[in-house]
Every structure is written in structure tokens, then in C-alpha cells.
Protein backbone atom coordinates (compact mmCIF):
# COMPACT_ATOMS: atom_id res chain seq x y z
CA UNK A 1 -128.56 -32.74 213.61
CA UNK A 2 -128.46 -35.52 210.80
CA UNK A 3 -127.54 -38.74 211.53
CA UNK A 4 -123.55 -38.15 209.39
CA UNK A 5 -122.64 -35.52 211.47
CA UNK A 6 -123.85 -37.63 214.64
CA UNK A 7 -121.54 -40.03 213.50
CA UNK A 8 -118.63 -37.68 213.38
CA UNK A 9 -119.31 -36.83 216.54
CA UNK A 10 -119.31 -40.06 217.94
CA UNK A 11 -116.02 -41.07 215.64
CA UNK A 12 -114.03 -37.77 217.27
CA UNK A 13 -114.70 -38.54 220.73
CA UNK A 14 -114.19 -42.23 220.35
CA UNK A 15 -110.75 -41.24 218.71
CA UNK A 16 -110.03 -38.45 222.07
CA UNK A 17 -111.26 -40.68 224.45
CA UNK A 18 -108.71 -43.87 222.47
CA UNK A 19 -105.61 -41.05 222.72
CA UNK A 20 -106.30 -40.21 226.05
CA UNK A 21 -106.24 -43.11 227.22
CA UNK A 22 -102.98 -44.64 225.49
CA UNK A 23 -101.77 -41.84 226.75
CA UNK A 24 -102.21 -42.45 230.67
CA UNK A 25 -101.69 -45.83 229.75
CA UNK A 26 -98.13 -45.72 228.27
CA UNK A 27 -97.44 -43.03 231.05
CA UNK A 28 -98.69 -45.42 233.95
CA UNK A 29 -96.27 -48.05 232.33
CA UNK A 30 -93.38 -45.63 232.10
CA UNK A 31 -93.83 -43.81 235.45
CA UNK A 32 -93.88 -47.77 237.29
CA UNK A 33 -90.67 -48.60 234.97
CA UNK A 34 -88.86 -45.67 235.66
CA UNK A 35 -89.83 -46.00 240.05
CA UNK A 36 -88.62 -49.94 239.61
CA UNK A 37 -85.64 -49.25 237.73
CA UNK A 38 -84.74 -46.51 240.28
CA UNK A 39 -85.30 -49.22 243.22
CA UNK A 40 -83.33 -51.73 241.64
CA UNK A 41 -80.72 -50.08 238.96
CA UNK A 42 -79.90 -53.89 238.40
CA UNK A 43 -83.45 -54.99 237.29
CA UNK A 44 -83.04 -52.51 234.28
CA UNK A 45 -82.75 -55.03 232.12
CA UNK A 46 -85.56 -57.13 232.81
CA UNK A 47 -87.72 -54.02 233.25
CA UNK A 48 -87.33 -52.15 230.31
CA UNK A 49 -88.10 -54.95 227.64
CA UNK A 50 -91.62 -55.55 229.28
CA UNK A 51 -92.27 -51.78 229.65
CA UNK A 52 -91.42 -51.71 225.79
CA UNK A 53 -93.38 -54.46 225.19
CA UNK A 54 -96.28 -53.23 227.12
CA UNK A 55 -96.06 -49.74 225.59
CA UNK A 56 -96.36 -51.58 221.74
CA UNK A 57 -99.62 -53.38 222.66
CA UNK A 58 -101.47 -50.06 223.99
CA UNK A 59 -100.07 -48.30 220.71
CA UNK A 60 -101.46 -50.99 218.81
CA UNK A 61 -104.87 -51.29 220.20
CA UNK A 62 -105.10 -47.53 220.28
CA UNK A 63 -103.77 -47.11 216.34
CA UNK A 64 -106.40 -49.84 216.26
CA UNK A 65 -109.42 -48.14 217.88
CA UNK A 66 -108.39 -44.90 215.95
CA UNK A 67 -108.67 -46.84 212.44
CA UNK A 68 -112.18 -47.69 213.42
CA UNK A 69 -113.10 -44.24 214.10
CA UNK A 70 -112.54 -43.25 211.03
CA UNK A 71 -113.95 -46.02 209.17
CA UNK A 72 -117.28 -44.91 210.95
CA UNK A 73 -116.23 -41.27 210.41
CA UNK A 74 -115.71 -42.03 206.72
CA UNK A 75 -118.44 -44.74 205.99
């Protein structure tokens, strides 16, 4: 094994291991939202716009962990 295709390695399980966890991430969020709202149907409101806001940040550091995998991938 070279040292490129080492680096593709390492660039496709960094970008798995960045999905998987935005995913459990943004379903942690969502599965604590949707138990609070439940609870307290008039807290809706000022649940759902932090859950939202919440769910943007992990997007963006995952989109942003994903770009940098494949700069590595592609450098």
C-alpha cells in the first residue's frame, strides 16, 4: 500500500465516521425535542427554534469535516 491510497483510506473513514456521527447527533437533538415538546405541547415554540438551530451547527461542522476529507482525498 502507497502512501495515496493510505490517504483515501483515511479521507473515507474520516468522511463515515463525520456522517455517522451528524447523524446520531441531529437524531439525539430531534428525539429530546420531540420527548419535550410531547411533555409540554406549550414549550413548542421555544423548543423547536433551538432544535433547528442546533441541527444547522452539526450540519455545518459535519459539511465542514467532509470538505476536508476530500481536500486530503484529492490533494
Amino acid at each position: 500500500m502507497d502512501g495515496l491510497s493510505i490517504a483515501f483510506l483515511g479521507a473515507a473513514l474520516g468522511a463515515g465516521l463525520v456522517t455517522i456521527g451528524a447523524g446520531i447527533g441531529i437524531g439525539r437533538i430531534a428525539e429530546h425535542a420531540m420527548d419535550g415538546i410531547a411533555r409540554q405541547p406549550d414549550a413548542s415554540g421555544k423548543i423547536f427554534t433551538p432544535m433547528i438551530v442546533s441541527a444547522a451547527l452539526i450540519e455545518g461542522v459535519a459539511f465542514f469535516n467532509a470538505v476536508i476529507c476530500m481536500l486530503i482525498a484529492l490533494k
